[in-house]
C-alpha atoms as a PDB file:
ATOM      1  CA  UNK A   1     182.762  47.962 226.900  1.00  0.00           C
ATOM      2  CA  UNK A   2     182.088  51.659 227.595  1.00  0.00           C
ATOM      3  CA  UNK A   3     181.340  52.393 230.898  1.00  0.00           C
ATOM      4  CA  UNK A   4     177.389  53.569 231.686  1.00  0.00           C
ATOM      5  CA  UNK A   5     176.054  51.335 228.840  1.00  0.00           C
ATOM      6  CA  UNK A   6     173.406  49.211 229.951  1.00  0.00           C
ATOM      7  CA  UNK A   7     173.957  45.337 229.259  1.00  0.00           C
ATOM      8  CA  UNK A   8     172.102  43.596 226.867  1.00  0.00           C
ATOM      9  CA  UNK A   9     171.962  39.804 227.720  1.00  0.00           C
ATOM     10  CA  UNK A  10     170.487  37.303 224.600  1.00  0.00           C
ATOM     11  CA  UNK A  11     167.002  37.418 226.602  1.00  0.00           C
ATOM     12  CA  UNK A  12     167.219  41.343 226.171  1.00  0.00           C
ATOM     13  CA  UNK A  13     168.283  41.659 222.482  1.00  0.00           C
ATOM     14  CA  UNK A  14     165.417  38.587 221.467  1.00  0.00           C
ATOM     15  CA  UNK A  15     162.812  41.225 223.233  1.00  0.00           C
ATOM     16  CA  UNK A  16     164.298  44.337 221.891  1.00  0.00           C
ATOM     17  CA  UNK A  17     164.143  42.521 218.260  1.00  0.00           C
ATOM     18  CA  UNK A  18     160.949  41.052 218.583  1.00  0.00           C
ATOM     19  CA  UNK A  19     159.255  44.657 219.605  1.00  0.00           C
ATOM     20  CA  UNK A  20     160.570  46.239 216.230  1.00  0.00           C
ATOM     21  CA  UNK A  21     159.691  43.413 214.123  1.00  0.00           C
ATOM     22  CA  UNK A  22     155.708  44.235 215.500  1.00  0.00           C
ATOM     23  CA  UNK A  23     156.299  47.666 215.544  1.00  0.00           C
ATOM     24  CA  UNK A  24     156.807  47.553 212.217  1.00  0.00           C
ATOM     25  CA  UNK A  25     154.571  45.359 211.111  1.00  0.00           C
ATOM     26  CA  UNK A  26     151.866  47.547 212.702  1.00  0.00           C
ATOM     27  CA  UNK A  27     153.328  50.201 210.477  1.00  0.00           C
ATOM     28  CA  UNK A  28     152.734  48.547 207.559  1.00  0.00           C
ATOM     29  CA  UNK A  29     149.498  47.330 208.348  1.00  0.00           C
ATOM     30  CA  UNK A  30     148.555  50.757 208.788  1.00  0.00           C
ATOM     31  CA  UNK A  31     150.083  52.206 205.703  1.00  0.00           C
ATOM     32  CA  UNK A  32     148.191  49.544 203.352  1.00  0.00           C
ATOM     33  CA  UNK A  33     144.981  49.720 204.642  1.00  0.00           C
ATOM     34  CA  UNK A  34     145.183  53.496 204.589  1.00  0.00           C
ATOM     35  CA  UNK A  35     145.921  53.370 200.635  1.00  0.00           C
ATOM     36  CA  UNK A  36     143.166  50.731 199.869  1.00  0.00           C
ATOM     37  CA  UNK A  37     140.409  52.473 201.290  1.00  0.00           C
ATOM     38  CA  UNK A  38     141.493  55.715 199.374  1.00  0.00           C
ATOM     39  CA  UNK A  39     140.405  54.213 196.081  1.00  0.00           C
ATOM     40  CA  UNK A  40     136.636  54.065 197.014  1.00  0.00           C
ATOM     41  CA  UNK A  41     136.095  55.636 200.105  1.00  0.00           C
ATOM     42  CA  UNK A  42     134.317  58.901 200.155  1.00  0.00           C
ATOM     43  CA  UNK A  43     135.099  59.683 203.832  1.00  0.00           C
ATOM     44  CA  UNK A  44     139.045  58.543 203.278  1.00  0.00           C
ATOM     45  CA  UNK A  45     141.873  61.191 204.411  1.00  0.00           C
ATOM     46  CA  UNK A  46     144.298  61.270 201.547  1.00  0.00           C
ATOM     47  CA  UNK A  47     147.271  60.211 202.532  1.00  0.00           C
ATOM     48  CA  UNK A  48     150.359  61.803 203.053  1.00  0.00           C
ATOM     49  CA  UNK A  49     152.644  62.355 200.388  1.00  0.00           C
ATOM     50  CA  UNK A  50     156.040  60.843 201.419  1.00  0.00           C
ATOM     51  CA  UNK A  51     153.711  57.822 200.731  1.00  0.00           C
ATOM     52  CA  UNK A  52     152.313  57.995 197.202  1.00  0.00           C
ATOM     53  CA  UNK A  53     153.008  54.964 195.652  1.00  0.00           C
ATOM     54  CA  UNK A  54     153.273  53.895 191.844  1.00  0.00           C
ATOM     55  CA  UNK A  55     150.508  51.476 190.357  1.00  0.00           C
ATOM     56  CA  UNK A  56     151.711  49.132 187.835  1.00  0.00           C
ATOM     57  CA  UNK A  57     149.200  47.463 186.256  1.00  0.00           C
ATOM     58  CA  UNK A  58     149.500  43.515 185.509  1.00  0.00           C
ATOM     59  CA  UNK A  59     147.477  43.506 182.493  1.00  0.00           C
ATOM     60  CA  UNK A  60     147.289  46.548 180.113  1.00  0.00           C
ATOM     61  CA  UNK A  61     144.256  47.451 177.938  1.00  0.00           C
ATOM     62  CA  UNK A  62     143.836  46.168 174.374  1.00  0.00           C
ATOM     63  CA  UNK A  63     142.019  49.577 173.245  1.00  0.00           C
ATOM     64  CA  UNK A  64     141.777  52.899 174.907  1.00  0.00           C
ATOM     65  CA  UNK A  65     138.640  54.784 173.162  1.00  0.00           C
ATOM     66  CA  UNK A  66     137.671  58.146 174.283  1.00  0.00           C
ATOM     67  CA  UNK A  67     133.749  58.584 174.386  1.00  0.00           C
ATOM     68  CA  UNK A  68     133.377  61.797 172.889  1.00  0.00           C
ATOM     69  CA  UNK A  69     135.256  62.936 169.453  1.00  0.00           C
ATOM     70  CA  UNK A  70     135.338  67.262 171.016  1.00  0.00           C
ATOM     71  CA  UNK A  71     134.240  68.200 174.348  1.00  0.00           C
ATOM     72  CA  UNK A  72     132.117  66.090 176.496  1.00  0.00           C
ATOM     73  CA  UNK A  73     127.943  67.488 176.435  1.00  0.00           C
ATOM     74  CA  UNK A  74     127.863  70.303 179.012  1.00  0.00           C
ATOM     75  CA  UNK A  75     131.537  70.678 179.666  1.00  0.00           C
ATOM     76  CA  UNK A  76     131.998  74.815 181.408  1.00  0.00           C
ATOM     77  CA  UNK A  77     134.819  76.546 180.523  1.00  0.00           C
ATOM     78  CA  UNK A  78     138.567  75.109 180.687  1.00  0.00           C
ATOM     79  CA  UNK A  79     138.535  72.564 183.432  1.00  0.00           C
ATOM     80  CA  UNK A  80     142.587  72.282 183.763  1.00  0.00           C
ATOM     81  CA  UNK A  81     144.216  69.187 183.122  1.00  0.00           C
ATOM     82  CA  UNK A  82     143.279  65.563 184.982  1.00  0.00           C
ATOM     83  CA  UNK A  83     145.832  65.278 188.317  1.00  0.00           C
ATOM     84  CA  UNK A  84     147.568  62.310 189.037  1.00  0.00           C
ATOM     85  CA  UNK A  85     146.839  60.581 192.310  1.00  0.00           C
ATOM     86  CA  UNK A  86     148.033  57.839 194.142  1.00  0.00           C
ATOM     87  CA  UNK A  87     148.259  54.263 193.377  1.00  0.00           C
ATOM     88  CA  UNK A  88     146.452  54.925 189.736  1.00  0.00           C
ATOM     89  CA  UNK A  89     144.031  57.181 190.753  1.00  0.00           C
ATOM     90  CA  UNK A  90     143.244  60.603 188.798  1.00  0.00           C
ATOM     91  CA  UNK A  91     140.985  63.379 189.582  1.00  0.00           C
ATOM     92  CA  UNK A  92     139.232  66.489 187.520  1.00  0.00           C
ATOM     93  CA  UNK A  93     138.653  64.145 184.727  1.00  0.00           C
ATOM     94  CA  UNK A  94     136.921  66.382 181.629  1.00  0.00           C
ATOM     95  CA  UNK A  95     137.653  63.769 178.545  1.00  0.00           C
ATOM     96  CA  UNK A  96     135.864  60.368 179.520  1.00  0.00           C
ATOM     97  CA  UNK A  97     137.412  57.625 177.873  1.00  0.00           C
ATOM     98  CA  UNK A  98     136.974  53.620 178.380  1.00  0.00           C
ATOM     99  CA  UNK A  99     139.835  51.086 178.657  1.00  0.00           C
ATOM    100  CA  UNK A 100     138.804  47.692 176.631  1.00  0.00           C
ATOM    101  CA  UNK A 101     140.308  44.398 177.943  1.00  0.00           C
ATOM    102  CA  UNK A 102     139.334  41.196 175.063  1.00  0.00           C
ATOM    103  CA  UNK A 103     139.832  37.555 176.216  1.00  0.00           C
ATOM    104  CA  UNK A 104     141.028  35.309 173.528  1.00  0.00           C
ATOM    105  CA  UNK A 105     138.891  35.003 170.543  1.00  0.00           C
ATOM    106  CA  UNK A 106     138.492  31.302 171.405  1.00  0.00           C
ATOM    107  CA  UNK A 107     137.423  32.049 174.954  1.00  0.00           C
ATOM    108  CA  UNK A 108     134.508  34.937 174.591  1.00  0.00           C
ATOM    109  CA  UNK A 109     131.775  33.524 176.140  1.00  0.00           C
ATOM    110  CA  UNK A 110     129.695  36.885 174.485  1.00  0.00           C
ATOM    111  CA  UNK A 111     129.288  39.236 177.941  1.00  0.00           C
ATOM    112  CA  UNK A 112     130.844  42.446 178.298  1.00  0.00           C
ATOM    113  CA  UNK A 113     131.046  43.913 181.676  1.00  0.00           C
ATOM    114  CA  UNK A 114     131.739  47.448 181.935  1.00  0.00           C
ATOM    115  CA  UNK A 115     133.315  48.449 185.729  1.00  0.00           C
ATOM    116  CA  UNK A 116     132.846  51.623 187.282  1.00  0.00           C
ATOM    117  CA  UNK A 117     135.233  53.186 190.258  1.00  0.00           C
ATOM    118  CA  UNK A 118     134.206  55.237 192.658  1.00  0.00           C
ATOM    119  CA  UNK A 119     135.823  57.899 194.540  1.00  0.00           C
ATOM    120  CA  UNK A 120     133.089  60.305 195.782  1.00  0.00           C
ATOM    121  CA  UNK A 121     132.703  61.418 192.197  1.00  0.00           C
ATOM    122  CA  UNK A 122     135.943  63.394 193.345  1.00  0.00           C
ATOM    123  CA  UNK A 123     138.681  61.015 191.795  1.00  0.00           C
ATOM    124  CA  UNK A 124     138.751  57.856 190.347  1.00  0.00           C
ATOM    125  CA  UNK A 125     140.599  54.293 189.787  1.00  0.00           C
ATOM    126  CA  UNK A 126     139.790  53.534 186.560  1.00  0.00           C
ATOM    127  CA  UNK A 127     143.331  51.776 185.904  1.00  0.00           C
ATOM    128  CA  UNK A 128     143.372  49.795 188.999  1.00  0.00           C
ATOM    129  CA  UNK A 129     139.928  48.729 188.914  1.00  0.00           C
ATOM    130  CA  UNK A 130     139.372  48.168 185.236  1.00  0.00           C
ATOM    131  CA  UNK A 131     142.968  46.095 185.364  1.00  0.00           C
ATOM    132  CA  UNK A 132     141.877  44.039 188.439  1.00  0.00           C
ATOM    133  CA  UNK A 133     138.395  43.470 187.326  1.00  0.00           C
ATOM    134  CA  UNK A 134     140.442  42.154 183.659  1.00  0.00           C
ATOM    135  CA  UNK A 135     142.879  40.099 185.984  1.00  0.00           C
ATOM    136  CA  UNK A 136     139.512  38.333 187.174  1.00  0.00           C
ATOM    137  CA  UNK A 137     136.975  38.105 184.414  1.00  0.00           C
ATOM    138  CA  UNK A 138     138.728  38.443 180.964  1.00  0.00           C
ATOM    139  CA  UNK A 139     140.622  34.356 181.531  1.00  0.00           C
ATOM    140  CA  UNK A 140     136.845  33.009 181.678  1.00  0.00           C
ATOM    141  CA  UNK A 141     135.745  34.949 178.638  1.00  0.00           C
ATOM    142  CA  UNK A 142     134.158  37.706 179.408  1.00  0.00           C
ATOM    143  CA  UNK A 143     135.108  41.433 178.101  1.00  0.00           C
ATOM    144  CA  UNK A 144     136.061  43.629 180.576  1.00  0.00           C
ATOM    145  CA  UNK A 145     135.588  47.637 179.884  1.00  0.00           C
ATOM    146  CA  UNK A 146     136.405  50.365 182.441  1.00  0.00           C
ATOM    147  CA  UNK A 147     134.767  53.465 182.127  1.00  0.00           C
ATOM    148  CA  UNK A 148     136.950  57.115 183.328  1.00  0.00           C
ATOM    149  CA  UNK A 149     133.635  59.204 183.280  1.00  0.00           C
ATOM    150  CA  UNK A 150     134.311  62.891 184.379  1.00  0.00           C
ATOM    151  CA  UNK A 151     134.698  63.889 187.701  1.00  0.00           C
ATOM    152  CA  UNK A 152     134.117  67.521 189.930  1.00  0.00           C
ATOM    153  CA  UNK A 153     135.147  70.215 190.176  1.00  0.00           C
ATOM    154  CA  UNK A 154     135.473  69.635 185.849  1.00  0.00           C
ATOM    155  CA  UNK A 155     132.049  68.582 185.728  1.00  0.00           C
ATOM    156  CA  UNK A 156     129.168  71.379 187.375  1.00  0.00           C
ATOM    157  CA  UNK A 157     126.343  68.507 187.105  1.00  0.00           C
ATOM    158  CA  UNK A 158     127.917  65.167 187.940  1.00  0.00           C
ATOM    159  CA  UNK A 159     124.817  63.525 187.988  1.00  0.00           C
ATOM    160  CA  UNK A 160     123.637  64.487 184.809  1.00  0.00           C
ATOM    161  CA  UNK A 161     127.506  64.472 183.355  1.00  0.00           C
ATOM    162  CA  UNK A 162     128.173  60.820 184.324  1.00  0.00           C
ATOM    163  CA  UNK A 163     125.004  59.276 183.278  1.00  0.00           C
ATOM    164  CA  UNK A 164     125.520  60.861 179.960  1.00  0.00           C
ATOM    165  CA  UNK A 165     129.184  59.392 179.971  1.00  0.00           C
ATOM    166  CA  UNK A 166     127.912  55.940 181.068  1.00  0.00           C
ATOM    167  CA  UNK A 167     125.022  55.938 178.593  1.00  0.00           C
ATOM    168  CA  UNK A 168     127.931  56.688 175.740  1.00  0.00           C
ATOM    169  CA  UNK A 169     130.068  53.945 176.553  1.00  0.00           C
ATOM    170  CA  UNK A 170     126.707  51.451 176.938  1.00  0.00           C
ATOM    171  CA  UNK A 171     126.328  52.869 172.775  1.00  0.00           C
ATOM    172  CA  UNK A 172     129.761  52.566 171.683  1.00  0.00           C
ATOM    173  CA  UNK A 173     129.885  48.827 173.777  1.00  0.00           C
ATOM    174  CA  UNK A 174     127.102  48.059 171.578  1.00  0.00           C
ATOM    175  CA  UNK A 175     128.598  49.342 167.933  1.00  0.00           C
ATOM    176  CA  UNK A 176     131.558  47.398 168.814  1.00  0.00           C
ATOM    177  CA  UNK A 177     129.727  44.167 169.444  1.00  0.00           C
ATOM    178  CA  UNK A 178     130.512  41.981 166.497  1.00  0.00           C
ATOM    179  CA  UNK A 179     133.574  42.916 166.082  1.00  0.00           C
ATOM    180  CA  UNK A 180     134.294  41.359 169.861  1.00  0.00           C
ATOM    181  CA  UNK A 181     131.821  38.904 169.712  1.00  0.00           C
ATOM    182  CA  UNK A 182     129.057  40.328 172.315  1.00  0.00           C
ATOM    183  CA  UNK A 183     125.519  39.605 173.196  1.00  0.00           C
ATOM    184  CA  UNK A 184     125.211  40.897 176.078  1.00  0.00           C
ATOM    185  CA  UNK A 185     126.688  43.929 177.309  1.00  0.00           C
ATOM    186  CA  UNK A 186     126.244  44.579 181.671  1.00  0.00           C
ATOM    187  CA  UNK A 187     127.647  46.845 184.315  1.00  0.00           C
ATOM    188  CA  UNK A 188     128.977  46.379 187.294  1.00  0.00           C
ATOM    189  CA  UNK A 189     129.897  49.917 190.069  1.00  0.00           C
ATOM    190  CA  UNK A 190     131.527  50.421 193.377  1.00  0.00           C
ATOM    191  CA  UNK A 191     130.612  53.235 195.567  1.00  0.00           C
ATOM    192  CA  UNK A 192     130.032  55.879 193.813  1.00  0.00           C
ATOM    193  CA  UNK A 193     130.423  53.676 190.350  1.00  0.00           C
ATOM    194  CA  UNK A 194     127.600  51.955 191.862  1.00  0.00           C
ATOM    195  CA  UNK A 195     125.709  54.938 192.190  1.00  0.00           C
ATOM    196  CA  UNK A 196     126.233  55.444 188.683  1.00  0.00           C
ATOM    197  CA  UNK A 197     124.913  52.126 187.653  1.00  0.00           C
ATOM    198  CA  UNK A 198     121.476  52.793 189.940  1.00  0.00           C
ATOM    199  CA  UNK A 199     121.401  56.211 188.184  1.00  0.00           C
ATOM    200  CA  UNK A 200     122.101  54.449 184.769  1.00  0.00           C
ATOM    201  CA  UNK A 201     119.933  51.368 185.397  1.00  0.00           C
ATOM    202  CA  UNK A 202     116.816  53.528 186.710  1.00  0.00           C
ATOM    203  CA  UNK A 203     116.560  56.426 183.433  1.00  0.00           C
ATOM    204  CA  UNK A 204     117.724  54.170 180.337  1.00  0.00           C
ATOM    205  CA  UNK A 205     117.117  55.800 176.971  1.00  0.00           C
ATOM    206  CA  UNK A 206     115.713  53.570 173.924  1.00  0.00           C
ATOM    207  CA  UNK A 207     117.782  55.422 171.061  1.00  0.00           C
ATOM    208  CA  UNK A 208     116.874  57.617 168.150  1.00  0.00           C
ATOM    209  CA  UNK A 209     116.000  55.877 165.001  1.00  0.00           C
ATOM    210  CA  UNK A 210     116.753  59.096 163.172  1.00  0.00           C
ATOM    211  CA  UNK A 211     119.260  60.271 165.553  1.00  0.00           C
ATOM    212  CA  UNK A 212     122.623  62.270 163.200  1.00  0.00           C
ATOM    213  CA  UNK A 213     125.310  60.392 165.656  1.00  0.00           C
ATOM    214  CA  UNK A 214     124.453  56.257 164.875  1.00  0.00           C
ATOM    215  CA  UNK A 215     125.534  55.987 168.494  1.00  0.00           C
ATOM    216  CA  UNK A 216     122.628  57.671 169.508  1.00  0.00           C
ATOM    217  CA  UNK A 217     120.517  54.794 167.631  1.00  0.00           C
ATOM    218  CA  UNK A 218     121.011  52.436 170.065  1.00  0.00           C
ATOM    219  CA  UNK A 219     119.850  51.976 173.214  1.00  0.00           C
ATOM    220  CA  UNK A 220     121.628  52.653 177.107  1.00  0.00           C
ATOM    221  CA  UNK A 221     119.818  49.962 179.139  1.00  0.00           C
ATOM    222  CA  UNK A 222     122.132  47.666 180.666  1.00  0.00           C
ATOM    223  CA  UNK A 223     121.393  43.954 180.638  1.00  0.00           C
ATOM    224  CA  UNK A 224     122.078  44.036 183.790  1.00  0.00           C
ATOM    225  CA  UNK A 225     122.880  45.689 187.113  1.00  0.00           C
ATOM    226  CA  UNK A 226     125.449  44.895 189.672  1.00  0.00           C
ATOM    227  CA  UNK A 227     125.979  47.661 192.408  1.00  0.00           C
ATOM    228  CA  UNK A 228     128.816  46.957 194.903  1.00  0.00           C
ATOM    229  CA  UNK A 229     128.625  48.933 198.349  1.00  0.00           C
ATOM    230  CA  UNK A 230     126.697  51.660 196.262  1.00  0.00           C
ATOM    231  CA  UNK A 231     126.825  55.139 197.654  1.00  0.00           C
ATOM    232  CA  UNK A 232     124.116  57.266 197.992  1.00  0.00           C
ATOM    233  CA  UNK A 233     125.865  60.569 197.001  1.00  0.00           C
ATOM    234  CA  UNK A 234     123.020  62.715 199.042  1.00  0.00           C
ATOM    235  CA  UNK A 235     120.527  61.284 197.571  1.00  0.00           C
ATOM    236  CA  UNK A 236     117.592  59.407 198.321  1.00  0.00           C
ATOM    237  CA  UNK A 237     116.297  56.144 196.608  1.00  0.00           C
ATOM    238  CA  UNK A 238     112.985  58.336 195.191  1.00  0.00           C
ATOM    239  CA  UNK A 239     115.656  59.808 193.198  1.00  0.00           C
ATOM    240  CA  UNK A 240     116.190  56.595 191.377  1.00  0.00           C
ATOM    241  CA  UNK A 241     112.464  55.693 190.135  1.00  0.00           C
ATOM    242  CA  UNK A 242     112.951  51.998 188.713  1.00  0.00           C
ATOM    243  CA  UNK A 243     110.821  51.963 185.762  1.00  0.00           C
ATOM    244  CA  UNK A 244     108.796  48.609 184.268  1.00  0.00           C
ATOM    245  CA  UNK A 245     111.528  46.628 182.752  1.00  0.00           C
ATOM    246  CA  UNK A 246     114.127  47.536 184.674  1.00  0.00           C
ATOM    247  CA  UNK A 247     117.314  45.299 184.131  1.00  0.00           C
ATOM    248  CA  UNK A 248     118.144  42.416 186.869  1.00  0.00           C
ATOM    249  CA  UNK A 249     120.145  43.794 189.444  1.00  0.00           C
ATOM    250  CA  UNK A 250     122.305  42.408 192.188  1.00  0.00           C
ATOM    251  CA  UNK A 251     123.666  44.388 195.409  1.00  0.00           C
ATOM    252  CA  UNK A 252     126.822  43.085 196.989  1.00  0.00           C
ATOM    253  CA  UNK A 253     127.314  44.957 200.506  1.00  0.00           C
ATOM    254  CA  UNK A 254     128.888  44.542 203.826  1.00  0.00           C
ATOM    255  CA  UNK A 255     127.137  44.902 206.585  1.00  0.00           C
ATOM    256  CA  UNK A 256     129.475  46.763 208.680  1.00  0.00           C
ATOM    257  CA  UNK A 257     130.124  49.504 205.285  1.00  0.00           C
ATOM    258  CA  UNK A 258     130.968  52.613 207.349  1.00  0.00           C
ATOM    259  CA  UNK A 259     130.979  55.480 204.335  1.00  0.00           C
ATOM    260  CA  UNK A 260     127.873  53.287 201.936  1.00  0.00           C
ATOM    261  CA  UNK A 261     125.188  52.234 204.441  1.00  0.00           C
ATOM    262  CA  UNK A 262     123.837  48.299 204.073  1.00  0.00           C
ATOM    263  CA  UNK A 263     120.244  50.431 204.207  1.00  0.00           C
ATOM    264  CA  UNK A 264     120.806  51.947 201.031  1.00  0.00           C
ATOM    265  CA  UNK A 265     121.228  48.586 199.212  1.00  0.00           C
ATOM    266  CA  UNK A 266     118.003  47.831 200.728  1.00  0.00           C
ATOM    267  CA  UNK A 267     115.980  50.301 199.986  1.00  0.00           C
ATOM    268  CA  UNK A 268     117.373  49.739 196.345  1.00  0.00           C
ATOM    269  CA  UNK A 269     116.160  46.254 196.487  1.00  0.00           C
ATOM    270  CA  UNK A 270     112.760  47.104 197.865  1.00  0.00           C
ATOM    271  CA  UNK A 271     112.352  49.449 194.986  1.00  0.00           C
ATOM    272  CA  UNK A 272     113.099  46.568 192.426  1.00  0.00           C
ATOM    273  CA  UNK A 273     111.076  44.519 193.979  1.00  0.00           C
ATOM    274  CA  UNK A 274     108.117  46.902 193.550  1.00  0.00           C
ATOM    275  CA  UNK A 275     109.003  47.331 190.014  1.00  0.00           C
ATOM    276  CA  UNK A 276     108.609  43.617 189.517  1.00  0.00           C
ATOM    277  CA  UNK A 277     112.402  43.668 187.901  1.00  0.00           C
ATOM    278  CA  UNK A 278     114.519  40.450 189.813  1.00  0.00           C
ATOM    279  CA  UNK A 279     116.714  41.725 191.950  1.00  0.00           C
ATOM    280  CA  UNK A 280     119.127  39.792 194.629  1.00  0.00           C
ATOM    281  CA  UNK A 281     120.864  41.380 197.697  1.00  0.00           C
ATOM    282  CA  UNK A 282     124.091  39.291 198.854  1.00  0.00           C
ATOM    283  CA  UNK A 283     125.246  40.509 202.381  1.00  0.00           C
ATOM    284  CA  UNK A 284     128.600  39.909 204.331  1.00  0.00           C
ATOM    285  CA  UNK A 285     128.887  40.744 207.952  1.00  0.00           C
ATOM    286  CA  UNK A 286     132.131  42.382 207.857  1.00  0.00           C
ATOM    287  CA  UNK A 287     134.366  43.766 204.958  1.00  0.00           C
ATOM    288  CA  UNK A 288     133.721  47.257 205.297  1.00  0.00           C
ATOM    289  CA  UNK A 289     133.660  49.821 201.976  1.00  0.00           C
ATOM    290  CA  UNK A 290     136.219  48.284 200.021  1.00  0.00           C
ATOM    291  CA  UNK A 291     135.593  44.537 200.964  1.00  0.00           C
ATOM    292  CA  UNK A 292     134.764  43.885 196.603  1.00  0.00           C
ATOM    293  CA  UNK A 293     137.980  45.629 195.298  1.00  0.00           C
ATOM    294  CA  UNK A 294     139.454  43.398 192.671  1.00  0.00           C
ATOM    295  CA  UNK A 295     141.398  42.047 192.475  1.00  0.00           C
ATOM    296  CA  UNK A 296     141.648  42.142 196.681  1.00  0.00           C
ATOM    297  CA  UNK A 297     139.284  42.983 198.687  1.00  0.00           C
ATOM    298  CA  UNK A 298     138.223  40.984 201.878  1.00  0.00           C
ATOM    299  CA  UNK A 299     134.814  39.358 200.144  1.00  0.00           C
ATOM    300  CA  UNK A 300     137.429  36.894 198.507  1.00  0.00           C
ATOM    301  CA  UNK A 301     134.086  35.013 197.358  1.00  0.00           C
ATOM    302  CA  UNK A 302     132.313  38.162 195.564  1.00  0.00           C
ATOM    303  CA  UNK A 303     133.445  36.977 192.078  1.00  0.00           C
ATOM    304  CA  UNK A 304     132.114  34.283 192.129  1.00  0.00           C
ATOM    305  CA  UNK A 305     128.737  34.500 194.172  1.00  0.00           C
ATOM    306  CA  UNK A 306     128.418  37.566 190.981  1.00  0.00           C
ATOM    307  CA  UNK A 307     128.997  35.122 188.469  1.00  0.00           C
ATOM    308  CA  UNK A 308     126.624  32.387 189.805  1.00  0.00           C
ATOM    309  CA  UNK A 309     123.779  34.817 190.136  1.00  0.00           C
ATOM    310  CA  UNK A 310     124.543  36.341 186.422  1.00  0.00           C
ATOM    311  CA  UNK A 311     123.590  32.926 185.413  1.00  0.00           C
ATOM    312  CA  UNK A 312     119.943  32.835 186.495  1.00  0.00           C
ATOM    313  CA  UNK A 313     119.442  36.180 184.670  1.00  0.00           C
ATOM    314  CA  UNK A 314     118.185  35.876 181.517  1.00  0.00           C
ATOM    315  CA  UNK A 315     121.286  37.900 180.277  1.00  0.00           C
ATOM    316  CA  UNK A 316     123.348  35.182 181.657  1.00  0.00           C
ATOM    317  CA  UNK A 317     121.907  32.140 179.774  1.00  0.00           C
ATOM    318  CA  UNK A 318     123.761  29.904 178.084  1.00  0.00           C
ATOM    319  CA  UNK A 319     127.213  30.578 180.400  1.00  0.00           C
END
């Protein structure tokens, strides 16, 4: 024994392991909850980089289809490359693309569901999302597309640019809809994503019978709407008129949401409701922003309280 070092008896060593088994545990805690939020959040601190983490995906896309054969519509200049992010997530994204997930031919049940990120329109999880919505939906038959659309600083009107990139991957869901077996194509956003799908939902374009690109032949109205924590990016719900024969829409939010406030989804079922369009708001006390991430998130029963509402719809008959 070396003199001046203090004793440890069994009590003392029990205590001192104990306190760094919570300590880190705490740690950890921390860390993961730090990287979840990231992925929606639009008031999230990105996290530091002796962090970043690799996302590997569980399922992988049958089809990766870009939306536009040159530049996106409206595209400025050279916006740079996309940048890599953490856990999946990329940002400045210029070429829009969508990531196709097919159940077994034996299992469509005829619904596509396309699945929007968010990200503050600043960077997106496209991969993740579109992967854990598949891990979810694509075993009970349904088709599971996830949209990249572009993001800022690349795109100078991002409300314009995403609707537009939305719209397109609505058309080419569509074209491809015998070929995978689809009758009904719907969309489904989180935070910002689900401010694209009020933006997409509330100015729907019929299609161009004499339109050059066939795409633009067919129509961009979802049939129907599902907006998860939805964002209101600075805007207000007069923004988003909801026009006669707007699709059915649900809102999933928590009550305690933080970055997406619950009186957004609200207002956004008022205005349905004044439209005369259905429309059904599911609440949950506490989950905060990210409490509908697939394939986590702490609304563990969002799936399926999404599922058993599609099946009222009229889009959902049959199911």
């Amino acid at each position: 024994m070396f003199f001046g070092a203090p004793v440890m008896n069994d009590s003392n060593v029990l205590f001192s392991l104990r306190a760094c088994l919570a300590a880190a545990i705490v740690a950890a805690t921390i860390s993961m909850s730090t990287t979840s939020a990231l992925a929606d959040d639009p008031n999230a601190p990105a996290a530091p980089a002796a962090k970043k983490q690799e996302w590997k995906p569980k399922v992988k896309p049958d089809e990766t289809i870009r939306l536009w054969d040159g530049p996106a519509p409206g595209l400025e200049g050279d916006p740079g490359p996309e940048v890599p992010g953490e856990g999946g997530r990329v940002k400045n994204v210029s070429v829009p693309s969508i990531d196709v997930y097919l159940p077994l031919k034996e299992k469509r049940n005829g619904v596509a569901l396309i699945v929007c990120s968010g990200g503050a329109y600043a960077q997106i999880a496209s991969g993740p999302r579109g992967a854990g919505s598949a891990e979810i939906f694509v075993p009970q038959g349904y088709t599971v597309i996830s949209l990249k659309y572009r993001l800022k600083p690349a795109s100078k009107n991002i409300q314009r640019d995403t609707l537009a990139d939305a719209s397109r991957a609505i058309r080419i869901v569509r074209s491809r809809a015998e070929e995978w077996g689809l009758k009904t194509v719907g969309i489904l956003g989180w935070s910002a994503g689900g401010n694209l799908v009020l933006n997409l939902a509330t100015h729907p374009q019929p299609g161009q019978a004499d339109a050059a690109d066939p795409l633009d032949r067919l129509p961009t109205r979802p049939d129907f709407a599902v907006m998860a924590c939805p964002w209101p990016a600075g805007k207000k719900i007069t923004d988003y008129p909801v026009p006669a024969g707007a699709p059915p829409a649900l809102l999933l939010h928590a009550r305690d949401d933080a970055s997406a406030p619950f009186s957004f989804s609200e207002e956004i079922e008022a205005a349905w409701k004044k439209s005369g369009a259905p429309v059904r708001l599911e609440a949950w006390d506490k989950g905060g922003h990210n409490a509908f991430s697939p394939p986590g998130g702490t609304a563990k029963d969002w799936p399926e309280r999404f599922l058993a509402w599609l099946k009222t719809t009229d889009a959902g008959k049959g199911l």
